[in-house]
Protein backbone atom coordinates (compact mmCIF):
# COMPACT_ATOMS: atom_id res chain seq x y z
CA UNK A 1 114.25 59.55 -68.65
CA UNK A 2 112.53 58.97 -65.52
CA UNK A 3 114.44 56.84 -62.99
CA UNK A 4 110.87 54.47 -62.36
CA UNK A 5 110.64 53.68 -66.18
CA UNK A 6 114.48 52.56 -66.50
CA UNK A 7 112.99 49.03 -66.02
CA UNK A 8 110.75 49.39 -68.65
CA UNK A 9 112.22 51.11 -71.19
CA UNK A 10 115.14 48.54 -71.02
CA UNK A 11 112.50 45.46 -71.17
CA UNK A 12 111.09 46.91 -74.01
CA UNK A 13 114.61 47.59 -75.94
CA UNK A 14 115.26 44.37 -75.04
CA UNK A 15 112.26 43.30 -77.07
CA UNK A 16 112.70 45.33 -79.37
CA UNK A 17 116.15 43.89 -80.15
CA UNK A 18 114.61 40.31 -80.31
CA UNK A 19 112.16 41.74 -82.76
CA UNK A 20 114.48 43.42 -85.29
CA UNK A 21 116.24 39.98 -85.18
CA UNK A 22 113.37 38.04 -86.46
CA UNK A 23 113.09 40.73 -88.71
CA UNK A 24 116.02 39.98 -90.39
CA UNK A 25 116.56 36.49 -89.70
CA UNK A 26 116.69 34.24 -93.14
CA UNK A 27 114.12 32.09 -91.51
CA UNK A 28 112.11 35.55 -91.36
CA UNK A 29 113.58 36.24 -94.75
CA UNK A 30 112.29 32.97 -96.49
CA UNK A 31 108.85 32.84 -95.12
CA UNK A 32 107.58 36.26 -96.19
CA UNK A 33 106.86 36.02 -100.20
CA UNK A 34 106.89 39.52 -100.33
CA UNK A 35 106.52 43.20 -98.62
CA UNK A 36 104.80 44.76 -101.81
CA UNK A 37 101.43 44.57 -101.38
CA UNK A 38 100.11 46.27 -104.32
CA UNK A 39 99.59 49.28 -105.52
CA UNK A 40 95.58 49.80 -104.35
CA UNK A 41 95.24 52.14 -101.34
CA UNK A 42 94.20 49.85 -98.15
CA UNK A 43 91.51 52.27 -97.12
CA UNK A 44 89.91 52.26 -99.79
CA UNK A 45 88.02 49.06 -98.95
CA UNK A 46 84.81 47.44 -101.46
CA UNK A 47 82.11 46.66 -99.41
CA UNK A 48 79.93 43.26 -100.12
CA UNK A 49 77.08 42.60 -100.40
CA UNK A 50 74.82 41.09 -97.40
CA UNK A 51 74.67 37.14 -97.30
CA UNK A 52 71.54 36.74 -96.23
CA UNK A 53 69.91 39.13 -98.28
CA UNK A 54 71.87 40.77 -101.15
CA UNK A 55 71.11 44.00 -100.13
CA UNK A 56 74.15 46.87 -99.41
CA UNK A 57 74.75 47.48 -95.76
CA UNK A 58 74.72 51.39 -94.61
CA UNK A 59 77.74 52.60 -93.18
CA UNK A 60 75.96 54.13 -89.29
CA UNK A 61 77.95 56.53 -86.55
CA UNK A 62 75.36 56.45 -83.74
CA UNK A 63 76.60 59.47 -82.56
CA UNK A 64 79.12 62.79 -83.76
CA UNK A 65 82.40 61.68 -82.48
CA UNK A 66 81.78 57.66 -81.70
CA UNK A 67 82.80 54.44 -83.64
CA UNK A 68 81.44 53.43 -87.45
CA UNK A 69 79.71 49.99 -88.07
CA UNK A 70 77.93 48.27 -91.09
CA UNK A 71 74.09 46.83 -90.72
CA UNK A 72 71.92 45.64 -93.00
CA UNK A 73 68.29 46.62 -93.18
CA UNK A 74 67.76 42.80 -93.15
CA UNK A 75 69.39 43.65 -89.33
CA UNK A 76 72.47 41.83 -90.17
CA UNK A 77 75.63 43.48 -88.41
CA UNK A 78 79.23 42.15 -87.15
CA UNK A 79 79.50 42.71 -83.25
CA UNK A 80 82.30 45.31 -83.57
CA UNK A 81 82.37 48.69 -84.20
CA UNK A 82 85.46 50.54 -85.47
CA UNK A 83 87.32 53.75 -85.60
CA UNK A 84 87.13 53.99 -89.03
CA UNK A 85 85.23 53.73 -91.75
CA UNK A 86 87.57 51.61 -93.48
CA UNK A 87 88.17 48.92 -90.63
CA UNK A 88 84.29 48.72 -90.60
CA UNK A 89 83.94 47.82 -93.90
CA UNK A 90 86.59 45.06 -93.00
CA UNK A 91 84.65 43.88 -90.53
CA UNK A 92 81.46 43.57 -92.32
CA UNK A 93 82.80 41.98 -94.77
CA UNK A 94 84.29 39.62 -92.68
CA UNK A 95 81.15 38.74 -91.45
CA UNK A 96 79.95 37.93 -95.62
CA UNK A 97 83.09 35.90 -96.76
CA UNK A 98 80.47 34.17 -99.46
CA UNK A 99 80.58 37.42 -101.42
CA UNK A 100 84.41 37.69 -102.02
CA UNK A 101 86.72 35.40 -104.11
CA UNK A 102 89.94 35.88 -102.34
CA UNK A 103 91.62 36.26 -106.26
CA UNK A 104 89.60 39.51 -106.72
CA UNK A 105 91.42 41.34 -103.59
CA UNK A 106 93.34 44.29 -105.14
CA UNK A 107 95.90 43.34 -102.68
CA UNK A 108 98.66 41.22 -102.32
CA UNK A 109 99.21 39.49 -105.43
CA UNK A 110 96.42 36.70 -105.17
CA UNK A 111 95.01 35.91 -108.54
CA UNK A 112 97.04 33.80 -109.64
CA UNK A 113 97.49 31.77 -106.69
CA UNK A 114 95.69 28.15 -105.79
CA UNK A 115 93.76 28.28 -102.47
CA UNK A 116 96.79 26.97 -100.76
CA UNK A 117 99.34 29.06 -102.21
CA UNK A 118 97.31 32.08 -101.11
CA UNK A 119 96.82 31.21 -97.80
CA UNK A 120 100.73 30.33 -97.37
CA UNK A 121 101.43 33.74 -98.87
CA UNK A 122 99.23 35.71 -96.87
CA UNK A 123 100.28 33.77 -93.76
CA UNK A 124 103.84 34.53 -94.51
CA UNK A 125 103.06 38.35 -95.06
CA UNK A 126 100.98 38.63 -91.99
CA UNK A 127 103.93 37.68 -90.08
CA UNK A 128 105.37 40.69 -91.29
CA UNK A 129 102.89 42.71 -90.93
CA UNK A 130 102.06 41.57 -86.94
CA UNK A 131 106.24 42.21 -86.69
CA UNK A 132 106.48 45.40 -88.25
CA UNK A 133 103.10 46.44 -86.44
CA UNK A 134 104.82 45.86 -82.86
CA UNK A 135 108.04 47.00 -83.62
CA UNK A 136 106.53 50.55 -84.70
CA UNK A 137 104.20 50.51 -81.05
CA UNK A 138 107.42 49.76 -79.04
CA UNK A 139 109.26 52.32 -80.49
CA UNK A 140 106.61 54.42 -79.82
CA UNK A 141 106.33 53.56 -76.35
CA UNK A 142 110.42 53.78 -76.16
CA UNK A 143 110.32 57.61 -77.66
CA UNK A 144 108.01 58.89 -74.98
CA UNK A 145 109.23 57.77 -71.81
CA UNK A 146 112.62 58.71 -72.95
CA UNK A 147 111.44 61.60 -74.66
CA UNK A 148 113.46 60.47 -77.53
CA UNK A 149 116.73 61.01 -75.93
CA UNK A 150 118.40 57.28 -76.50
CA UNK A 151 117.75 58.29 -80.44
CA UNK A 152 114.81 56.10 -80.64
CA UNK A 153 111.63 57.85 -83.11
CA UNK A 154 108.34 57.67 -82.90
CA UNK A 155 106.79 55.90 -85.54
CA UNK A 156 104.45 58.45 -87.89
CA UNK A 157 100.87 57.82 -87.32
CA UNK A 158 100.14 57.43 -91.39
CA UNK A 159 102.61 54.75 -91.63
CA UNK A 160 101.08 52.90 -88.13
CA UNK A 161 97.61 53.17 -90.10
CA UNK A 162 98.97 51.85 -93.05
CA UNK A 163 100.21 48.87 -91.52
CA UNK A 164 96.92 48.45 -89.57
CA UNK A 165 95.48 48.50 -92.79
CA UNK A 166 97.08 45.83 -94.39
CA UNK A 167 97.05 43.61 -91.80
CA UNK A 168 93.35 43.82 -91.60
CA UNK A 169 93.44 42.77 -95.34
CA UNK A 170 95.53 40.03 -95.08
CA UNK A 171 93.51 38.74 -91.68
CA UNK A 172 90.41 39.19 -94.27
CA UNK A 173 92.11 37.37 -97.27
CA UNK A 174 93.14 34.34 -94.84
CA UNK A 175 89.68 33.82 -93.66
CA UNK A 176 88.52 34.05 -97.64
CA UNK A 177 91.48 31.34 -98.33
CA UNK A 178 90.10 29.01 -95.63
CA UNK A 179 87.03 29.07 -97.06
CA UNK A 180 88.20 28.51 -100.00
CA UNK A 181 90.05 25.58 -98.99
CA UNK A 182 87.48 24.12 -96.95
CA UNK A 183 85.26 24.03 -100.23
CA UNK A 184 87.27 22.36 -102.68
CA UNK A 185 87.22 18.73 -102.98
CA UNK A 186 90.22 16.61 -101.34
């Protein structure tokens, strides 16, 4: 390990530590209703329909190499591009939350669940999710400027994606939840 990053690396351990407490913390413990999300792949995204005209977006690269985006021919579009086709499709439908029922996400165990009782679970899985997320970047950070010599792995790339993946779901089945929510009389 360089001498310079001996400051960091022990800030970040440090963190880390904190971290893998919450983790298993009861209070940690009690708020997340689960960490099986289902059995449906989380790339494998359904796209909606466009909410201003029912028409299917087309999935656009602008150029060989660069980032993937949704627009409509109606010239709807959300202002982010993505890596991947997959978070694209997140993000346009993000942008058309009156297309999706939050019960018909193939995720997370939702169709059962009142409004409410969705949103609580997905906010207690997201949690998880943001926690498990930043654990697997620190220790990522941690294996290369030791170059893995304190015993310390980095995380595989599939399972950083993964959790990417399903955090982008469950930010996209919160904002359907809301919606929900905000819809349904008092």
């Amino acid at each position: 390990m360089q001498q310079h990053s001996e400051p960091k690396v022990s800030a970040l351990l440090k963190k880390l530590d904190d971290m893998y407490d919450e983790l298993k913390s009861d209070a940690h413990y009690e708020g997340t209703p689960s960490v099986a999300y289902g059995h449906h792949d989380p790339f494998d995204v359904p796209v909606t329909l466009c909410e201003v005209c029912s028409k299917p977006p087309n999935l656009e690269q602008p150029q060989a190499g660069s980032r993937w985006h949704y627009v409509c021919s109606c010239g709807r579009q959300p202002r982010s591009v993505r890596k991947h086709p997959w978070q694209a499709i997140i993000e346009w439908n993000s942008i058309n939350l009156n297309n999706t029922d939050y019960r018909a996400m193939p995720l997370f165990g939702l169709r059962d669940l009142s409004p409410e009782m969705a949103h609580k679970r997905l906010a207690g899985m997201r949690r998880n999710l943001e926690l498990r997320k930043n654990i697997a970047q620190i220790e990522g950070t941690v294996a290369i400027l030791t170059d893995r010599s304190i015993g310390i792995e980095q995380p595989g790339k599939g399972y950083t994606r993964k959790l990417d993946a399903y955090l982008m779901w469950c930010l996209w089945g919160l904002r359907l939840t809301k919606i929900t929510k905000s819809r349904s009389p008092v």
